[in-house]
Protein backbone atom coordinates (compact mmCIF):
# COMPACT_ATOMS: atom_id res chain seq x y z
CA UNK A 1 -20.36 -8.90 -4.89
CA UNK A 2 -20.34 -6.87 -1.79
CA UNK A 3 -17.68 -4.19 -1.39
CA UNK A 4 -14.80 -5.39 -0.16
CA UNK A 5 -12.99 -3.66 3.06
CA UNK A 6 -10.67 -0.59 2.03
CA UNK A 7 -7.16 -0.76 3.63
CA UNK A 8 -5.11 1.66 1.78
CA UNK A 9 -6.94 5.13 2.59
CA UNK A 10 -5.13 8.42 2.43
CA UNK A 11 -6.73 11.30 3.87
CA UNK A 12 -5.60 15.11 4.69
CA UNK A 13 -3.81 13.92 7.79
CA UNK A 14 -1.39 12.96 4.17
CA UNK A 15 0.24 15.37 2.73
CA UNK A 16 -1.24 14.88 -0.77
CA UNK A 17 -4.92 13.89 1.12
CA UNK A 18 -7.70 15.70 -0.67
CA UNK A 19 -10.43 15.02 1.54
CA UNK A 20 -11.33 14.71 5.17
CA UNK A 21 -11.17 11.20 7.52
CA UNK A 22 -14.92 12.04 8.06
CA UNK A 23 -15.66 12.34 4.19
CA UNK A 24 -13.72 9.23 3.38
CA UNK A 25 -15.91 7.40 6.45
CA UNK A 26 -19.16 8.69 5.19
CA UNK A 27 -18.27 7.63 1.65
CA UNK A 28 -17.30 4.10 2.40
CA UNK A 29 -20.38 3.56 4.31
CA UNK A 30 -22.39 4.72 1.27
CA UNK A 31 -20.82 1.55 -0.80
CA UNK A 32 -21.55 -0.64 1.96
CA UNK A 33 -18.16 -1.33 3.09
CA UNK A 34 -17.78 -3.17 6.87
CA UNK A 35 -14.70 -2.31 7.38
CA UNK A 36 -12.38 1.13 6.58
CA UNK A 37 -8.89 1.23 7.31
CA UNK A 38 -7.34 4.82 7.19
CA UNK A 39 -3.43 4.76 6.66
CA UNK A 40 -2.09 8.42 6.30
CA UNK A 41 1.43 8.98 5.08
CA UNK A 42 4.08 8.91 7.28
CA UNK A 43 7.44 9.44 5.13
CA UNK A 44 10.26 10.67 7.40
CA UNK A 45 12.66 13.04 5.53
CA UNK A 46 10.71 12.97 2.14
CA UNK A 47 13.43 15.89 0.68
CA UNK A 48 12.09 14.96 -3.10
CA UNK A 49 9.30 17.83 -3.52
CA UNK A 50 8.03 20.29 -1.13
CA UNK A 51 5.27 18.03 0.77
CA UNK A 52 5.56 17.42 4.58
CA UNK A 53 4.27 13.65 4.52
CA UNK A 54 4.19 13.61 8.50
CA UNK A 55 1.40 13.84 10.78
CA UNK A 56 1.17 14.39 14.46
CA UNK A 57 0.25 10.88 15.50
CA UNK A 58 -1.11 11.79 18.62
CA UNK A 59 -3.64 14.55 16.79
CA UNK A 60 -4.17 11.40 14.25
CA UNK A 61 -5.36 9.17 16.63
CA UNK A 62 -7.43 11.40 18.89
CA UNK A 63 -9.42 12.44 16.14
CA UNK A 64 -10.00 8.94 14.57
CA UNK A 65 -10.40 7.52 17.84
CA UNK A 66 -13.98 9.87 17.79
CA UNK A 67 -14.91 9.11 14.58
CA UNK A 68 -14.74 5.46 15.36
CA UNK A 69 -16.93 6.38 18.13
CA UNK A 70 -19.26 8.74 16.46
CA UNK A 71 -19.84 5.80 13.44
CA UNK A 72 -19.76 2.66 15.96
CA UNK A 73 -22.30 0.18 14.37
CA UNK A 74 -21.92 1.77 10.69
CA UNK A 75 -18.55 0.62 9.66
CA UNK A 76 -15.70 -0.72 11.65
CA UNK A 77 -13.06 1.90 11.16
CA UNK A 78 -9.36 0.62 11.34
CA UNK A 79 -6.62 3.37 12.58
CA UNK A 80 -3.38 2.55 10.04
CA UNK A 81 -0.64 4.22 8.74
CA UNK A 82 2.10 3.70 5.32
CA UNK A 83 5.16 4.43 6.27
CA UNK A 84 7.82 5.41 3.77
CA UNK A 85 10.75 2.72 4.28
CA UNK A 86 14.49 3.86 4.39
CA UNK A 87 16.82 1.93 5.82
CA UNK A 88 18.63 4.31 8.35
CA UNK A 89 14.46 4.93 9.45
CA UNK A 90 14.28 1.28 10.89
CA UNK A 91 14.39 3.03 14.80
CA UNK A 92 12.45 5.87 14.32
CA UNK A 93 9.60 3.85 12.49
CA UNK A 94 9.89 1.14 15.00
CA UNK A 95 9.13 3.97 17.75
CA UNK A 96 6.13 4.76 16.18
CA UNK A 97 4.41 1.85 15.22
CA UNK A 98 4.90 0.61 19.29
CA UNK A 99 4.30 3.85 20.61
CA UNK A 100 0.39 3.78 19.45
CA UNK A 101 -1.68 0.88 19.35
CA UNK A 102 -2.11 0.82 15.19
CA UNK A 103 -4.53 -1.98 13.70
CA UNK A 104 -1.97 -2.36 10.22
CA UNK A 105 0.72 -1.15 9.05
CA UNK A 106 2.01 -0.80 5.62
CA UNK A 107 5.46 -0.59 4.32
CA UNK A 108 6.13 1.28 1.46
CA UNK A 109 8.89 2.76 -1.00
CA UNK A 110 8.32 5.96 -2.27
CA UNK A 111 11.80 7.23 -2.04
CA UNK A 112 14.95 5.26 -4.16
CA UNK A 113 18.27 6.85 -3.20
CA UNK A 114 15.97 10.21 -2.08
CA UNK A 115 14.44 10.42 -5.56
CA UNK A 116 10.17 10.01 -5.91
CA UNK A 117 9.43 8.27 -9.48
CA UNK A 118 6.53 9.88 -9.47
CA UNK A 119 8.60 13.01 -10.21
CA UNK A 120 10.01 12.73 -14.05
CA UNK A 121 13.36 13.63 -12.55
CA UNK A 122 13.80 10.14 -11.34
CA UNK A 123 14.17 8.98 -14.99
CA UNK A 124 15.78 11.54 -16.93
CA UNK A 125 19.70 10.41 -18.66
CA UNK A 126 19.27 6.84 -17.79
CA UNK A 127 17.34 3.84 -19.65
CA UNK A 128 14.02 2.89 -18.16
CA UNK A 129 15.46 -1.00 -17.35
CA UNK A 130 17.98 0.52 -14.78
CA UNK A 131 15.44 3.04 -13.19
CA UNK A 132 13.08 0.11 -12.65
CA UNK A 133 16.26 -2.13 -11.49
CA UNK A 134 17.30 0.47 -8.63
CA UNK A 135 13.54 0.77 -7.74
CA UNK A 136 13.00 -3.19 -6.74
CA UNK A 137 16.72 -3.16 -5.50
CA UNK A 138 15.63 -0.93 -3.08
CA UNK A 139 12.69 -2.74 -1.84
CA UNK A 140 15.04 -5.55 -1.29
CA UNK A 141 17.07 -3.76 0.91
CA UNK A 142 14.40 -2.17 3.34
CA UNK A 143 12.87 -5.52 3.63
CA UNK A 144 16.05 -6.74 4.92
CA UNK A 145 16.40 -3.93 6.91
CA UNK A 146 13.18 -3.61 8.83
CA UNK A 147 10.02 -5.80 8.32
CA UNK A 148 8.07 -5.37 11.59
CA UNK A 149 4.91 -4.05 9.17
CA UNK A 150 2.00 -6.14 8.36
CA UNK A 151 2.19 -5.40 4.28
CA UNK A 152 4.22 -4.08 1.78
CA UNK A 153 2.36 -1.48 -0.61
CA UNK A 154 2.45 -1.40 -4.19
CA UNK A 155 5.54 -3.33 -4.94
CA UNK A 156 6.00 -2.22 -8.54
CA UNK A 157 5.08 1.54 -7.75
CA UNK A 158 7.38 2.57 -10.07
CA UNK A 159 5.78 1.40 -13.50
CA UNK A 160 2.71 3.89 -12.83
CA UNK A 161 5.41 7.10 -13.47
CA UNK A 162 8.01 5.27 -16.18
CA UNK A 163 8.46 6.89 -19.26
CA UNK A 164 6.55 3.72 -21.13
CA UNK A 165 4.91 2.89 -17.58
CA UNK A 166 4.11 -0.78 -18.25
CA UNK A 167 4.26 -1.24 -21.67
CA UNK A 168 8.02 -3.24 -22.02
CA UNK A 169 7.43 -4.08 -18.12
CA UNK A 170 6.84 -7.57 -17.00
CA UNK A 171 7.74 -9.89 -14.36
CA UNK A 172 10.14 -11.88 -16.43
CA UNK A 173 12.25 -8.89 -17.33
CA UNK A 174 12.85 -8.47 -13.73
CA UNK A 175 12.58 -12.26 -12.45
CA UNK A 176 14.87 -12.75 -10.32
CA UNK A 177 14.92 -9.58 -8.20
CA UNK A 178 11.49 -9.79 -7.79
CA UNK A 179 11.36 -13.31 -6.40
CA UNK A 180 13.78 -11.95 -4.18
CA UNK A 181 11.64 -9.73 -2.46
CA UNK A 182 8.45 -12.34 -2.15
CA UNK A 183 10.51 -15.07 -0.91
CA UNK A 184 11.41 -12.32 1.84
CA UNK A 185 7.61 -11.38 2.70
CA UNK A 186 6.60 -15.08 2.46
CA UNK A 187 9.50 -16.03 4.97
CA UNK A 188 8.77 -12.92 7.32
CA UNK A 189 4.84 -13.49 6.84
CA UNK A 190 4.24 -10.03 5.35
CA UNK A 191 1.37 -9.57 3.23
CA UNK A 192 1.10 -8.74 -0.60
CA UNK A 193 -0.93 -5.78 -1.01
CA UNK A 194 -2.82 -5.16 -4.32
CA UNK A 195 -3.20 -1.74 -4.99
CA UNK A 196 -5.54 -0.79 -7.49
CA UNK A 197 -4.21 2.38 -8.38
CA UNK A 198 -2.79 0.78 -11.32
CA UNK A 199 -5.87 0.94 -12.82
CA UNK A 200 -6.34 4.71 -12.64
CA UNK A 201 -3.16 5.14 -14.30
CA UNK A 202 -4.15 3.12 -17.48
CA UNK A 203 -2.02 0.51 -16.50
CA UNK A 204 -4.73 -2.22 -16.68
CA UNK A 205 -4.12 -3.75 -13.99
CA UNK A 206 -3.26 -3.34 -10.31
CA UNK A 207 0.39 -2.76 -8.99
CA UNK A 208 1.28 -6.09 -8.79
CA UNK A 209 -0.05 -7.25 -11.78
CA UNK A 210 -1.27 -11.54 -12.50
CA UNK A 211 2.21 -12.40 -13.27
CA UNK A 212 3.79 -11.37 -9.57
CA UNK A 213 0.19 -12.48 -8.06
CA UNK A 214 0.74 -15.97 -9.47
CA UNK A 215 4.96 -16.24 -8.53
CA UNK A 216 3.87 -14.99 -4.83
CA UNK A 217 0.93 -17.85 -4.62
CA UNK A 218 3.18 -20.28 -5.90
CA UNK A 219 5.92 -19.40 -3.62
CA UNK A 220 3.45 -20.75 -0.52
CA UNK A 221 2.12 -16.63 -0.43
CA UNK A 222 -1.12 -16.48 1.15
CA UNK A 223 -1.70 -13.16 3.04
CA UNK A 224 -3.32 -11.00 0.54
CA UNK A 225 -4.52 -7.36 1.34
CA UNK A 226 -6.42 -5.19 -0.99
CA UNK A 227 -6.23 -0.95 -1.00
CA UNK A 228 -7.45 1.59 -3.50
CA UNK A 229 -4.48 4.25 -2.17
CA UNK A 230 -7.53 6.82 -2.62
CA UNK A 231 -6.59 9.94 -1.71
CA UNK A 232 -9.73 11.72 -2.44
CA UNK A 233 -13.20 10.37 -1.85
CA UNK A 234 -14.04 9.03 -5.56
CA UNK A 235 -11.34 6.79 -5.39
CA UNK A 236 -12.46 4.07 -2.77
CA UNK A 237 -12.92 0.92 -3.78
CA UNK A 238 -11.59 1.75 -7.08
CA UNK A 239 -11.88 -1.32 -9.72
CA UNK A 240 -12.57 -3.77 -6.18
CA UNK A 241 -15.01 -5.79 -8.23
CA UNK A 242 -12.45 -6.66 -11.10
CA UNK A 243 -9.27 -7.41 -8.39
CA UNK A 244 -11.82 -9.32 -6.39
CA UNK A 245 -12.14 -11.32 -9.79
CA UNK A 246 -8.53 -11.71 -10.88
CA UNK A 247 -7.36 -12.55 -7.36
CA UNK A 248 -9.98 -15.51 -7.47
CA UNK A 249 -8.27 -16.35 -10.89
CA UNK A 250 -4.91 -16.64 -9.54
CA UNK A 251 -5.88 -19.14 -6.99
CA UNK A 252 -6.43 -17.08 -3.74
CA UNK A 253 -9.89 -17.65 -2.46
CA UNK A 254 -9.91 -14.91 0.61
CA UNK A 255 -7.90 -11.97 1.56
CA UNK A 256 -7.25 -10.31 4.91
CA UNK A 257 -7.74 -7.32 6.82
CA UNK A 258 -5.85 -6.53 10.16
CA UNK A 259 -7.53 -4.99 13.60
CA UNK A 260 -4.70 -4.57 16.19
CA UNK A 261 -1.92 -5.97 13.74
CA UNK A 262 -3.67 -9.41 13.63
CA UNK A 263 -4.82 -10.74 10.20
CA UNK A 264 -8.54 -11.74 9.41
CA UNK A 265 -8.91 -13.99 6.40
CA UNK A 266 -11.84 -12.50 4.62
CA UNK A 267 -13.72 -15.15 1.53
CA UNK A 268 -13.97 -13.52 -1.69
């Protein structure tokens, strides 16, 4: 199976980026990929921690804007960018994404009630259930706050950092929340992103896992998008292969990439 195209790519435009847009280029046309889309961090008023995910989006684009250039008939490079949804943000982000001609844009949730679960803090004097709860609660309510993005990252993020990460986790547990939130992206035509990062964390699977995969084809999903969330170099393409495989297995028989916020359905 050939590589498949990369569009969840953090690089040190992010403030957690290890490596260089050039290095993450270089490396993606070593596994043969067609098409690279870069999509640095942009998290307004992260206060949880003391990293400044914000980038100077005109400095972003000029230099991408040359590296598409410079690797013009090696790999297609796609200029993105995650932002970090809060519902007061919906102006601010809306400014950006039409002030600079992005090809895709992801929504994500990083911050519940200004609190990261990836920091431990997020969990501590309160049963793992509830911390999960507030998590998807919150994705509800930035979808219906703002949903001019093209697809939402990660959506159970927070099982990577839980105490027990995903070993009393399933979709059942959380049902009806969760159908919540895909009716919403079917209805507002937002893709599902599968985010392999799952994998690195041991969870054995991608965040979301079959279960959600299955609900969101079954719900009349289709728009599937596929990212490793590498932020250094050795991450891209992370565990492709084996998504490629179980997205096959729960039905979907292509997934899509974006150039200029317009989906291309891609065969698997």
């Amino acid at each position: 199976m050939s590589v498949l195209s990369d569009f969840h790519v953090h690089t040190t435009f992010s403030g957690d980026g290890e490596d260089a847009p050039e290095t993450m280029i270089r490396r993606a046309i070593e596994l043969g990929m067609k098409q690279l889309c870069l999509t640095d961090h942009m998290d307004y008023d992260y206060i949880d921690g003391d990293v400044c995910f914000e980038f100077d989006p005109k400095e972003y684009f000029h230099h991408l804007e040359h590296l598409r250039t410079k690797y013009q008939g090696q790999i297609d490079l796609q200029i993105g960018v995650e932002l970090g949804l809060r519902p007061y943000l919906a102006t601010r982000q809306h400014s950006l994404i039409f002030s600079y001609p992005f090809d895709f844009v992801i929504g994500s949730v990083h911050l519940v009630n200004s609190r990261d679960p990836y920091y431990s803090s997020y969990f501590e004097n309160r049963d793992e259930f509830s911390a999960y709860m507030e998590y998807f609660e919150c994705c509800l309510h930035n979808l219906e706050a703002y949903s001019n993005f093209d697809a939402f990252g990660h959506l159970d993020y927070v099982i990577r950092y839980g105490p027990n990460r995903n070993r009393y986790y399933s979709y059942d547990l959380f049902r009806g929340i969760i159908d919540e939130i895909l009716r919403l992206l079917v209805k507002k035509e937002i893709a599902l992103e599968v985010n392999t990062t799952g994998y690195r964390y041991g969870l054995e699977s991608p965040n979301p896992g079959r279960d959600i995969l299955l609900r969101y084809r079954e719900l009349g999903g289709k728009l599937i998008t596929i990212g490793s969330d590498a932020h250094r170099e050795e991450h891209l393409a992370w565990k492709f292969d084996e998504v490629a495989e179980l997205i096959k297995s729960c039905g979907f028989s292509s997934y899509y990439i974006f150039h200029r916020r317009v989906p291309t359905e891609i065969p698997l």
